[in-house]
N, C-alpha and C. Protein backbone atom coordinates (compact mmCIF):
# COMPACT_ATOMS: atom_id res chain seq x y z
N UNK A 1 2.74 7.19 -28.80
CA UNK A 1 2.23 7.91 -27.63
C UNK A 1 0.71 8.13 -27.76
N UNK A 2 -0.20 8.48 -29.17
CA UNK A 2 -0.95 8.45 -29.03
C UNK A 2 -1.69 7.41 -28.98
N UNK A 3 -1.16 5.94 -29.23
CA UNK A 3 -2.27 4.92 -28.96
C UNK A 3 -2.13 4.94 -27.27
N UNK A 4 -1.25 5.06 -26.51
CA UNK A 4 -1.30 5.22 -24.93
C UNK A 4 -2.60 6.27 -24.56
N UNK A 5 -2.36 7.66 -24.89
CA UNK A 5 -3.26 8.70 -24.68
C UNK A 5 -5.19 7.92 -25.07
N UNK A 6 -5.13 7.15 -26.36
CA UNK A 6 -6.37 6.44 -26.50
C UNK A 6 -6.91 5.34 -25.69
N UNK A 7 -5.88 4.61 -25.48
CA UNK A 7 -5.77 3.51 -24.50
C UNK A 7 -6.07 4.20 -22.96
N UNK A 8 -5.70 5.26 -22.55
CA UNK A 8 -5.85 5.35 -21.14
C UNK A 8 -7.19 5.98 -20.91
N UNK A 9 -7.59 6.93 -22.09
CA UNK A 9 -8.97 7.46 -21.92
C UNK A 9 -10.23 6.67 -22.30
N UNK A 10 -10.01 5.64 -23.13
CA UNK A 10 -10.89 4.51 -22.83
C UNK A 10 -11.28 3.88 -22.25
N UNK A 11 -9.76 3.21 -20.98
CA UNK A 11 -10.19 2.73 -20.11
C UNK A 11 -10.75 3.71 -19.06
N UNK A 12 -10.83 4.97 -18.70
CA UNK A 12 -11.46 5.53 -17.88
C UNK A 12 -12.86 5.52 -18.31
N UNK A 13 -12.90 5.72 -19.18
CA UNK A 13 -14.88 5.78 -20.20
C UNK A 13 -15.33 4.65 -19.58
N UNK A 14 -14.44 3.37 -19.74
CA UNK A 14 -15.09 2.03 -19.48
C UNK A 14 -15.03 1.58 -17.86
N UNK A 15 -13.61 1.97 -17.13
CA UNK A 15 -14.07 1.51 -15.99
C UNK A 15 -14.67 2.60 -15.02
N UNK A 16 -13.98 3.53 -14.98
CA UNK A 16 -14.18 4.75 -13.90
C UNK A 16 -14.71 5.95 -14.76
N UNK A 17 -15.88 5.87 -15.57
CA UNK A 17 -16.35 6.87 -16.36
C UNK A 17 -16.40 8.44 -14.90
N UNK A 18 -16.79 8.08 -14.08
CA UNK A 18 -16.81 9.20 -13.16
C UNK A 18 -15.49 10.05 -13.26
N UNK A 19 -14.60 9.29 -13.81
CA UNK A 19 -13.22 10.48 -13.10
C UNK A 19 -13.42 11.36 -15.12
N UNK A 20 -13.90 11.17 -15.71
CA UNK A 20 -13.91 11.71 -17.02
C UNK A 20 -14.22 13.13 -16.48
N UNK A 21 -15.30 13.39 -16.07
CA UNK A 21 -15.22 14.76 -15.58
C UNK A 21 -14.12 15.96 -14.73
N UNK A 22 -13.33 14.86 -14.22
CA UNK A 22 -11.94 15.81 -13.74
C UNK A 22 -11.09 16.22 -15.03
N UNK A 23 -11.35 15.43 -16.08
CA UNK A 23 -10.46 16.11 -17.37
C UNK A 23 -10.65 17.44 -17.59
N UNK A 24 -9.91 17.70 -19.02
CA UNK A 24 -10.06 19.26 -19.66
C UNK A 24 -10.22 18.25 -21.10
N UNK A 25 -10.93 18.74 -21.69
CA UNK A 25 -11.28 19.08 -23.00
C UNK A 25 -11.64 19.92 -23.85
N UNK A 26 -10.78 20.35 -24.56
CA UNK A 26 -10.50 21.30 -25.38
C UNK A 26 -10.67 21.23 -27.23
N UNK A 27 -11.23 22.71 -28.26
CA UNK A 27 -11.52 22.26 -29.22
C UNK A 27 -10.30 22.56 -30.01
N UNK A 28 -10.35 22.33 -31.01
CA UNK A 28 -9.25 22.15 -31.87
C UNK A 28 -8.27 21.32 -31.95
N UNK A 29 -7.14 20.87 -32.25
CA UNK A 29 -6.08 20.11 -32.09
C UNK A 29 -5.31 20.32 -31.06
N UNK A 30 -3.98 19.41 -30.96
CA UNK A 30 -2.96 19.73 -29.94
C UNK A 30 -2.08 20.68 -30.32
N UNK A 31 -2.13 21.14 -31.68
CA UNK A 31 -1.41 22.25 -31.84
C UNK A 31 -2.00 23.81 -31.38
N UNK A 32 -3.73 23.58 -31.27
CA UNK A 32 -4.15 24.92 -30.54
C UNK A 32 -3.80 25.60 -29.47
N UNK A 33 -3.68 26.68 -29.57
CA UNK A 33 -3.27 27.86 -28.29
C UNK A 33 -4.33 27.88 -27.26
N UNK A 34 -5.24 26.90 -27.46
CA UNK A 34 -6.40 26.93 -26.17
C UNK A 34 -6.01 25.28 -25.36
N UNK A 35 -5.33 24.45 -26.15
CA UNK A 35 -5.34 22.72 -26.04
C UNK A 35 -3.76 23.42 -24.93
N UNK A 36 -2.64 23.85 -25.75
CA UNK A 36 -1.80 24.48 -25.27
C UNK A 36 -1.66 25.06 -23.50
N UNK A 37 -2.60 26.19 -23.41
CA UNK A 37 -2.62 26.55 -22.18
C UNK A 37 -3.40 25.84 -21.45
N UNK A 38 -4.56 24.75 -21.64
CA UNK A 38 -5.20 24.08 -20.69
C UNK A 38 -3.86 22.86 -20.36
N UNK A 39 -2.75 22.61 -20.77
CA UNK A 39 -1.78 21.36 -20.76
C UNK A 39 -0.84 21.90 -19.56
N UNK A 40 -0.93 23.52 -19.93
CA UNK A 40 -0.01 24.31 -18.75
C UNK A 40 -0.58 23.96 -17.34
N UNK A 41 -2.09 24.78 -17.64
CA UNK A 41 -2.48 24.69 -16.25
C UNK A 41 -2.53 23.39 -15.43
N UNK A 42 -3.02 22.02 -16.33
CA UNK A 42 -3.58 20.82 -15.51
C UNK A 42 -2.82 19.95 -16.05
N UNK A 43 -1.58 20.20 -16.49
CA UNK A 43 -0.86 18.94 -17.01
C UNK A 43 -1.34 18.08 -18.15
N UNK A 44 -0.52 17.36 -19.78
CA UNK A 44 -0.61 16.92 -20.60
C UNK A 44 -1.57 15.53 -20.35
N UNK A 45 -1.62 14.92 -18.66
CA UNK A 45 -2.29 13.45 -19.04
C UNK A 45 -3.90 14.23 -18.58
N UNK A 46 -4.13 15.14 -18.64
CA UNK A 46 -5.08 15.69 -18.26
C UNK A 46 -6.03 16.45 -18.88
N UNK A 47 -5.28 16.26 -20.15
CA UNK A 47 -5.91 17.12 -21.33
C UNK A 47 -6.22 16.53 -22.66
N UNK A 48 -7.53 16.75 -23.02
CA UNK A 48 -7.22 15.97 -24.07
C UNK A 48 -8.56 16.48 -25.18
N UNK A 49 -8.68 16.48 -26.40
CA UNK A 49 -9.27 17.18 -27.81
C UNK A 49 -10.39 16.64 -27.57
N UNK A 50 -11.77 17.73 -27.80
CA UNK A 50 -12.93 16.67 -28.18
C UNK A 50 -12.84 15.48 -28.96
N UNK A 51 -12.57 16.06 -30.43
CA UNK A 51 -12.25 14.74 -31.34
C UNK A 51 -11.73 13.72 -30.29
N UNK A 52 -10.43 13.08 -29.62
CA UNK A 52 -10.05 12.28 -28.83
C UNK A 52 -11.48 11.56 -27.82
N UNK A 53 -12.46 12.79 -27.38
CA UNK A 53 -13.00 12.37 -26.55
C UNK A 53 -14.22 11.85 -27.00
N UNK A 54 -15.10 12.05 -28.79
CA UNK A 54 -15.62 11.58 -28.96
C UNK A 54 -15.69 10.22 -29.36
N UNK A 55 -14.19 9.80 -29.77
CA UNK A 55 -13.63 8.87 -30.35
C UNK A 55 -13.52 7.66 -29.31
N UNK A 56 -13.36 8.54 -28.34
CA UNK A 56 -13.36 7.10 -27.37
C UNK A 56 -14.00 7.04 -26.90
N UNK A 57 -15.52 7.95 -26.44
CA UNK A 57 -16.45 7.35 -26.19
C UNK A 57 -16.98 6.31 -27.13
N UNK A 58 -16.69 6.69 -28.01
CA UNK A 58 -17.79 5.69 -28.85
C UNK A 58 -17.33 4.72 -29.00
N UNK A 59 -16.34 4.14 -28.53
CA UNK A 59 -15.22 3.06 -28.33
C UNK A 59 -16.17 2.34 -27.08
N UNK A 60 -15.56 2.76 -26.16
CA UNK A 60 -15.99 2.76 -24.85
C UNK A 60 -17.57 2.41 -24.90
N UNK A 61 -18.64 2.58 -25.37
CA UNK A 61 -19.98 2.44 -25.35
C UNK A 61 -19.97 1.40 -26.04
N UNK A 62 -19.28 0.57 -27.20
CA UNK A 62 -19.35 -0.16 -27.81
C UNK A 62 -18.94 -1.05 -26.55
N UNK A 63 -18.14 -1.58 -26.11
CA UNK A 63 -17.38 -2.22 -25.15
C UNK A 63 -18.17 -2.50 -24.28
N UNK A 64 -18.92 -1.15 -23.66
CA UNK A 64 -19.75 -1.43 -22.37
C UNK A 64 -21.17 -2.00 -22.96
N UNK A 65 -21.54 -2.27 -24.23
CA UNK A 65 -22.40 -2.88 -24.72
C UNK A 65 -22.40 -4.17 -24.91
N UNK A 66 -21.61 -4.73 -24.99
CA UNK A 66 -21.32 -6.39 -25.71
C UNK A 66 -21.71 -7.22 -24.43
N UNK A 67 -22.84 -7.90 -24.96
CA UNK A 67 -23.33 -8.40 -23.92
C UNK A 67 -22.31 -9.70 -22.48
N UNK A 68 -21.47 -10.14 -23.73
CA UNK A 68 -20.55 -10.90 -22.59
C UNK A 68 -19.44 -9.76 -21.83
N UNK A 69 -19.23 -8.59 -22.12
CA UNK A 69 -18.69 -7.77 -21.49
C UNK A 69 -19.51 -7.44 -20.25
N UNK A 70 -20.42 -7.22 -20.42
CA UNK A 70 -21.62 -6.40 -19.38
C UNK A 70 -21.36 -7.40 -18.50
N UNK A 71 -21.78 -8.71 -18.29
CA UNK A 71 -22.07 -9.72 -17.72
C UNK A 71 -20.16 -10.12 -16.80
N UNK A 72 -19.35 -9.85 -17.25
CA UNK A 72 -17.53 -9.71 -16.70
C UNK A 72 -17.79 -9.03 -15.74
N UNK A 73 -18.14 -7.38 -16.72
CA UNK A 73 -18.55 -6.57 -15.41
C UNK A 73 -18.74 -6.03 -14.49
N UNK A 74 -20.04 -6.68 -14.45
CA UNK A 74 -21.67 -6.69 -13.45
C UNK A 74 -20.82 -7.59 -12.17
N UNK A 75 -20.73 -6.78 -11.24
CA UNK A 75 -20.16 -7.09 -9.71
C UNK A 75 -18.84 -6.83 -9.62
N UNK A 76 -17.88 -6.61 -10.50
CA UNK A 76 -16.62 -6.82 -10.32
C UNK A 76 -15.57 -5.71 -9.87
N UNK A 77 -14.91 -5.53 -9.28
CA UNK A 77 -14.39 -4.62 -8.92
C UNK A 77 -13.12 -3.67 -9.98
N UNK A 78 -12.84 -2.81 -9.87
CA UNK A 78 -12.26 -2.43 -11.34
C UNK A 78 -10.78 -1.54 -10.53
N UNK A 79 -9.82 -1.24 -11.03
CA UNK A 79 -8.59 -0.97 -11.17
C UNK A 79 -7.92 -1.37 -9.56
N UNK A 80 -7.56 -2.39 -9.58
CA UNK A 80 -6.81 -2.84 -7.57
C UNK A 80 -5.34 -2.95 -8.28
N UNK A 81 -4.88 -1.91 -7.04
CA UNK A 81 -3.47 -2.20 -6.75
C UNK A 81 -2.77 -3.58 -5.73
N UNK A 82 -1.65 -3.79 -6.58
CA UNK A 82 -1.54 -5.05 -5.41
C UNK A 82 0.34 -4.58 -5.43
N UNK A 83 0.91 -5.21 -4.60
CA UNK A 83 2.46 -4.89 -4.67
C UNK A 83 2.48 -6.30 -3.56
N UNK A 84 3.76 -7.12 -4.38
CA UNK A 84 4.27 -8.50 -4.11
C UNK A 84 5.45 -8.41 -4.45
N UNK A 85 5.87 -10.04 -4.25
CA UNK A 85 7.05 -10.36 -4.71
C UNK A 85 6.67 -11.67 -5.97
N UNK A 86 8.11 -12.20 -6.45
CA UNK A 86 8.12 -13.29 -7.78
C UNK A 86 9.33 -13.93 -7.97
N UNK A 87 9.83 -14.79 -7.37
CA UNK A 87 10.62 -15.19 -7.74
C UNK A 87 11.60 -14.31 -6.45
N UNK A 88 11.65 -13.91 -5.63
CA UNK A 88 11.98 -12.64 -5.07
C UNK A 88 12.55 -11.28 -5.46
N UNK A 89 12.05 -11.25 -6.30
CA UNK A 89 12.00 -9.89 -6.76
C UNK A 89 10.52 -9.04 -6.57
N UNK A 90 10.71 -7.72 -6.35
CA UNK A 90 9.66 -6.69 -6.06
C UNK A 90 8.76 -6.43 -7.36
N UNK A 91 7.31 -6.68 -7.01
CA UNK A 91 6.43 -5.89 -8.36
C UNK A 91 5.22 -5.66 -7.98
N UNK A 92 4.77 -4.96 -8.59
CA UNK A 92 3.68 -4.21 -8.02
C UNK A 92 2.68 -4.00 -9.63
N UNK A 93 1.34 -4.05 -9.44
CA UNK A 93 0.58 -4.32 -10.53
C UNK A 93 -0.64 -3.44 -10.07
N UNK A 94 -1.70 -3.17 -11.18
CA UNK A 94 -2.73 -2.84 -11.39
C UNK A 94 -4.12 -3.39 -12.36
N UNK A 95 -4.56 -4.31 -11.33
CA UNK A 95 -5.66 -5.21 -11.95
C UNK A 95 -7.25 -4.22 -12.58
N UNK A 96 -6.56 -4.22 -13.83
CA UNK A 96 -8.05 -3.23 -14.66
C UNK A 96 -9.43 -3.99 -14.23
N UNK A 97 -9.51 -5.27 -14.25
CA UNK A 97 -10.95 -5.74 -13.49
C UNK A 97 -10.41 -6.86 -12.69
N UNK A 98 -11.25 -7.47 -11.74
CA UNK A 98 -11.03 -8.16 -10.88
C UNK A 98 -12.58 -8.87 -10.77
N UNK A 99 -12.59 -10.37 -10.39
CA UNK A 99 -14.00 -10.72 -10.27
C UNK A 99 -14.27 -11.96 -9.94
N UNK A 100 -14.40 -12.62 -9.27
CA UNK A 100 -14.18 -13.87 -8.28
C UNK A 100 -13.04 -14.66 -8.73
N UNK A 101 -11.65 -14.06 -8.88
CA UNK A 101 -10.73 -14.67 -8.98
C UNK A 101 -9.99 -14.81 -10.34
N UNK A 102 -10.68 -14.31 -11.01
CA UNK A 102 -10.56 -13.85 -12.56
C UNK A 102 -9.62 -12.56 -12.75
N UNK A 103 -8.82 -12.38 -13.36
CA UNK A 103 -8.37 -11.15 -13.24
C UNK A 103 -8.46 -10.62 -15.01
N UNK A 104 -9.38 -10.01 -15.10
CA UNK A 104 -9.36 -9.45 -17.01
C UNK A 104 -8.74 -8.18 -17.09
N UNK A 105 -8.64 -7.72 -17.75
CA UNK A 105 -7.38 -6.70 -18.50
C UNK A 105 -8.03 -5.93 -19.77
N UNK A 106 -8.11 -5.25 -19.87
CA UNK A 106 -8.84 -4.23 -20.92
C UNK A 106 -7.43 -3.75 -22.04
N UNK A 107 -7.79 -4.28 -23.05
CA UNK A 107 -6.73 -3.83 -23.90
C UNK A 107 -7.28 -2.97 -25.30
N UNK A 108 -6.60 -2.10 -25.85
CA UNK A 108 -6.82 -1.80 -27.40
C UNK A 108 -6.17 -1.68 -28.44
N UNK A 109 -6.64 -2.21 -29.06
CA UNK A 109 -6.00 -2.56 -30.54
C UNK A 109 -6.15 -1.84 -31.77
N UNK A 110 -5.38 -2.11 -32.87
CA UNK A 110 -5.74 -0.78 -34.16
C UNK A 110 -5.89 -2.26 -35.43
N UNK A 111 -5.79 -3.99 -34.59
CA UNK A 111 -5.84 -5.21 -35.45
C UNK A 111 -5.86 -5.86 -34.73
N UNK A 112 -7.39 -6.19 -34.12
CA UNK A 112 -7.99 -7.42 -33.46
C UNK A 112 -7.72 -9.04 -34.39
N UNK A 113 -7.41 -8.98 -34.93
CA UNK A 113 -7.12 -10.42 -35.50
C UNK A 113 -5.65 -10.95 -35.28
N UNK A 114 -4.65 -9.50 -35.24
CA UNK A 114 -3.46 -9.68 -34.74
C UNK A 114 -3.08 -9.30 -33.45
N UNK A 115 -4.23 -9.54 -32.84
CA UNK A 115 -4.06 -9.60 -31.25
C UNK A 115 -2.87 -10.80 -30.42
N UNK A 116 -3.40 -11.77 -31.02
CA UNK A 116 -2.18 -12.84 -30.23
C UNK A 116 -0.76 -12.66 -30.75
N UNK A 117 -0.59 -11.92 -31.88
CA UNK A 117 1.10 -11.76 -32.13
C UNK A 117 1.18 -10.49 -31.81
N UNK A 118 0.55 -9.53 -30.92
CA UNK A 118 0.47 -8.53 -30.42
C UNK A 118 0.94 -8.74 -28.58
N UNK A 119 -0.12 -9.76 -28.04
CA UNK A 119 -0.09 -10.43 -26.71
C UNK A 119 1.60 -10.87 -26.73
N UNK A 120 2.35 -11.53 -27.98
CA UNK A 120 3.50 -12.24 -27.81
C UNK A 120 4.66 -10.94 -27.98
N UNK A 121 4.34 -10.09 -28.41
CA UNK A 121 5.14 -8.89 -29.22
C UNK A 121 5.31 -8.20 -27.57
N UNK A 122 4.43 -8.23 -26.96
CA UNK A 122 4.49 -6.85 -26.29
C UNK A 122 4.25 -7.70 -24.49
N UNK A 123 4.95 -9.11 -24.55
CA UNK A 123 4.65 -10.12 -23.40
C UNK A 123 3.37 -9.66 -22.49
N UNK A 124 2.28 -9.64 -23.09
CA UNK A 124 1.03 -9.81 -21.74
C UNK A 124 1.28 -11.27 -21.45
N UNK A 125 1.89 -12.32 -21.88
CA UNK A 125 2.12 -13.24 -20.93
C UNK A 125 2.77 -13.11 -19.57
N UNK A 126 3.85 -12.65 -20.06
CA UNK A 126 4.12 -12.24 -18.39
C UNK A 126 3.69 -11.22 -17.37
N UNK A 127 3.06 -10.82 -17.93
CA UNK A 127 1.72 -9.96 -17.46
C UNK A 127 1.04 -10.89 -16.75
N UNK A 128 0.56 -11.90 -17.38
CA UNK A 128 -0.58 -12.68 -16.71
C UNK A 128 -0.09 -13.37 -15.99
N UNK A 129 1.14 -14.14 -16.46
CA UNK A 129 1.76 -14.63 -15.12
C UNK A 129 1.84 -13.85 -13.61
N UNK A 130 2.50 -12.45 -13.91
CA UNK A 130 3.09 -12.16 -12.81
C UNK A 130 1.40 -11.42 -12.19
N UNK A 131 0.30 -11.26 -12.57
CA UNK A 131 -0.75 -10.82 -12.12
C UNK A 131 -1.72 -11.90 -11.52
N UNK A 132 -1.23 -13.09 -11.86
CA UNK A 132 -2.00 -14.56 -11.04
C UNK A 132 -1.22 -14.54 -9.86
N UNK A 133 -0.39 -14.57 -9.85
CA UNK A 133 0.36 -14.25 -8.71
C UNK A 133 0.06 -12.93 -7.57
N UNK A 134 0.18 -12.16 -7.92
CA UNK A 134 -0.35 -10.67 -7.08
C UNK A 134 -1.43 -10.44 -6.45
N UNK A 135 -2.54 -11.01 -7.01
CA UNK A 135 -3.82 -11.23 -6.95
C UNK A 135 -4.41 -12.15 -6.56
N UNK A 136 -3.64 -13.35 -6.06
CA UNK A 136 -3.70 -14.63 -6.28
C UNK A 136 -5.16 -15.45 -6.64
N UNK A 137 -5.05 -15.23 -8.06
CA UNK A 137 -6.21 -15.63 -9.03
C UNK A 137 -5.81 -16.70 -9.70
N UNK A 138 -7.08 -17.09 -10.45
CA UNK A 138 -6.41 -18.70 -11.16
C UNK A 138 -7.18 -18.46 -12.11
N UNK A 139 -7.27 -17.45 -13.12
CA UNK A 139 -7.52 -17.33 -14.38
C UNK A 139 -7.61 -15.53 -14.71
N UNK A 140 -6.43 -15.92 -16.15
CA UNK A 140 -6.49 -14.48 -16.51
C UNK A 140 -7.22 -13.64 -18.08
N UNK A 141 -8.03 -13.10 -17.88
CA UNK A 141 -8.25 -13.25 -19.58
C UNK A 141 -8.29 -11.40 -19.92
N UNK A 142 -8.48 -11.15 -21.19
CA UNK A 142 -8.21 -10.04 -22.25
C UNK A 142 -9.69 -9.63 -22.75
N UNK A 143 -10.07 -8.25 -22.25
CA UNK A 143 -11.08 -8.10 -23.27
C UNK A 143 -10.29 -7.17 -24.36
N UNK A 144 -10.60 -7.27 -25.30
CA UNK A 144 -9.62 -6.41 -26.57
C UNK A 144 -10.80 -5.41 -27.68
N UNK A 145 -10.25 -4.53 -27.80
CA UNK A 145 -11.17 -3.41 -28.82
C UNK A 145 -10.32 -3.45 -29.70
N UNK A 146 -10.80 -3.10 -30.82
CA UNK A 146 -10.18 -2.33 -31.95
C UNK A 146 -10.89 -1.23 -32.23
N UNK A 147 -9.61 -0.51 -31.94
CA UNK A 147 -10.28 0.88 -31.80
C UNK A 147 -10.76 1.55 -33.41
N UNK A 148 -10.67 0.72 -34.68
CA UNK A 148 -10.98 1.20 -35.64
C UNK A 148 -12.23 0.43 -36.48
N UNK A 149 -12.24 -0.47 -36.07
CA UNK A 149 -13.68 -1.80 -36.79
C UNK A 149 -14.68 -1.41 -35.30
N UNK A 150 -14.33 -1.49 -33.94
CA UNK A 150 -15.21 -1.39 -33.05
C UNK A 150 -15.40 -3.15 -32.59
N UNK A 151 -14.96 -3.70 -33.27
CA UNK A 151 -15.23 -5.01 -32.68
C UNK A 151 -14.54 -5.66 -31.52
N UNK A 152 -15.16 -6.24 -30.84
CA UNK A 152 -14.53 -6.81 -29.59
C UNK A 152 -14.45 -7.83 -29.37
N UNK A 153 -12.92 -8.47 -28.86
CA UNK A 153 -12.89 -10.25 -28.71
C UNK A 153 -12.21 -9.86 -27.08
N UNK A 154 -12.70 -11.23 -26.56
CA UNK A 154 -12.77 -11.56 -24.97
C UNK A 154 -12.05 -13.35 -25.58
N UNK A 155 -10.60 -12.96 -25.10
CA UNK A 155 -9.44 -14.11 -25.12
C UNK A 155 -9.25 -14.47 -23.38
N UNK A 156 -9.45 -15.69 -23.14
CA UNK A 156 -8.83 -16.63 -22.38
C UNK A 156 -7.68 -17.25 -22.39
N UNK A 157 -6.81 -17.33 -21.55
CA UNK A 157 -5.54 -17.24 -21.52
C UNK A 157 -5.44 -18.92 -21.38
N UNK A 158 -4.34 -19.03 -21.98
CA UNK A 158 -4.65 -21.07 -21.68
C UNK A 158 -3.47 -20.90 -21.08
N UNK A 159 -2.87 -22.19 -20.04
CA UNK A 159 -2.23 -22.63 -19.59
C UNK A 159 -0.94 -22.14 -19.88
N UNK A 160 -0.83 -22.67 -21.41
CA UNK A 160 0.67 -22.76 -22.12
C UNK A 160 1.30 -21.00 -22.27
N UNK A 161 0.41 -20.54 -22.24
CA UNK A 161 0.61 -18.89 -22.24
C UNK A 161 1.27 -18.61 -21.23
N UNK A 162 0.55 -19.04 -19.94
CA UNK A 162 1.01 -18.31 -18.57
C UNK A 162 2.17 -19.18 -18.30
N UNK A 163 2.36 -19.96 -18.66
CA UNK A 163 3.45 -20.46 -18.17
C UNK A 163 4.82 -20.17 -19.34
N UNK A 164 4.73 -19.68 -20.25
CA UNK A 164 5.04 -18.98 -20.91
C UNK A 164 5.93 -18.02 -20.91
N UNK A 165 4.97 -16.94 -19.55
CA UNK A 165 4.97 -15.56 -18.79
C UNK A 165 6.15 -15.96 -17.61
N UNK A 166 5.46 -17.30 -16.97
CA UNK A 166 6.50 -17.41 -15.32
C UNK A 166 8.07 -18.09 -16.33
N UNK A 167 8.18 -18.74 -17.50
CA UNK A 167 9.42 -18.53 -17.84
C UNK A 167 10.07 -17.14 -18.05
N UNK A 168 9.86 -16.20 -18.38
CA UNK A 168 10.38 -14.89 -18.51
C UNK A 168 10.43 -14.51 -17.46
């Protein structure tokens, strides 16, 4: 649960840094009686530890630094809802970036090197499948953090992947 809680406040740092200010941040841990009653008032996805929040900024600034990141970017539109069909069945998605037809995906990791048996572990293939579709884009790719080295790899999805995805 807490790599989700890291994962979701990152991507706000990185795409929609503006909504960071609707949070609560609070000092001490999640076991504090101050972390505690701010969870009452504004709800648990709404709350979250400095520590947490320095941690992912500095995540997040790394990310928004890398120069082939900047350049993804620069024009692109960031979190679109789309709702389709597949095969005829109902699905509905949320494209983290979008950008002349490109659809990239912001992911984080705790082992950027075991990213692709991570991609296979946890099917972002069919992710990418079913998001070329929704979007109707013709290329899907991964920017990836590790949220503990700070390093960042930007994976392109080949062929054999997505098709991969539309078997599942």
């Amino acid at each position: 649960a807490q790599a989700l809680r890291d994962g979701q406040l990152i991507h706000l740092m990185v795409l929609e840094p503006h909504k960071v200010d609707y949070l609560t941040f609070t000092d001490g841990t999640k076991a504090s009686k101050v972390y505690k009653l701010a969870v009452e008032e504004v709800g648990y996805h709404n709350v979250y530890t400095n520590s947490e929040y320095y941690k992912s900024k500095k995540i997040a600034e790394r990310v928004r630094n890398v120069t082939d990141v900047k350049a993804m970017l620069d024009g692109a539109t960031y979190e679109i809802p789309a709702i389709g069909s597949y095969g005829g069945l109902p699905f509905r998605g949320k494209a983290d970036i979008l950008k002349n037809g490109v659809v990239i995906d912001l992911k984080t990791t705790s082992d950027l090197k075991g990213f692709e048996r991570s991609a296979n572990h946890f099917s972002y293939d069919l992710q990418a499948a079913l998001y070329l579709e929704l979007f109707n884009a013709y290329e899907f790719e991964f920017i990836v953090v590790d949220k503990n080295t700070l390093d960042v790899g930007i994976y392109k999805t080949s062929q054999r992947f997505i098709d991969s995805g539309k078997y599942k």
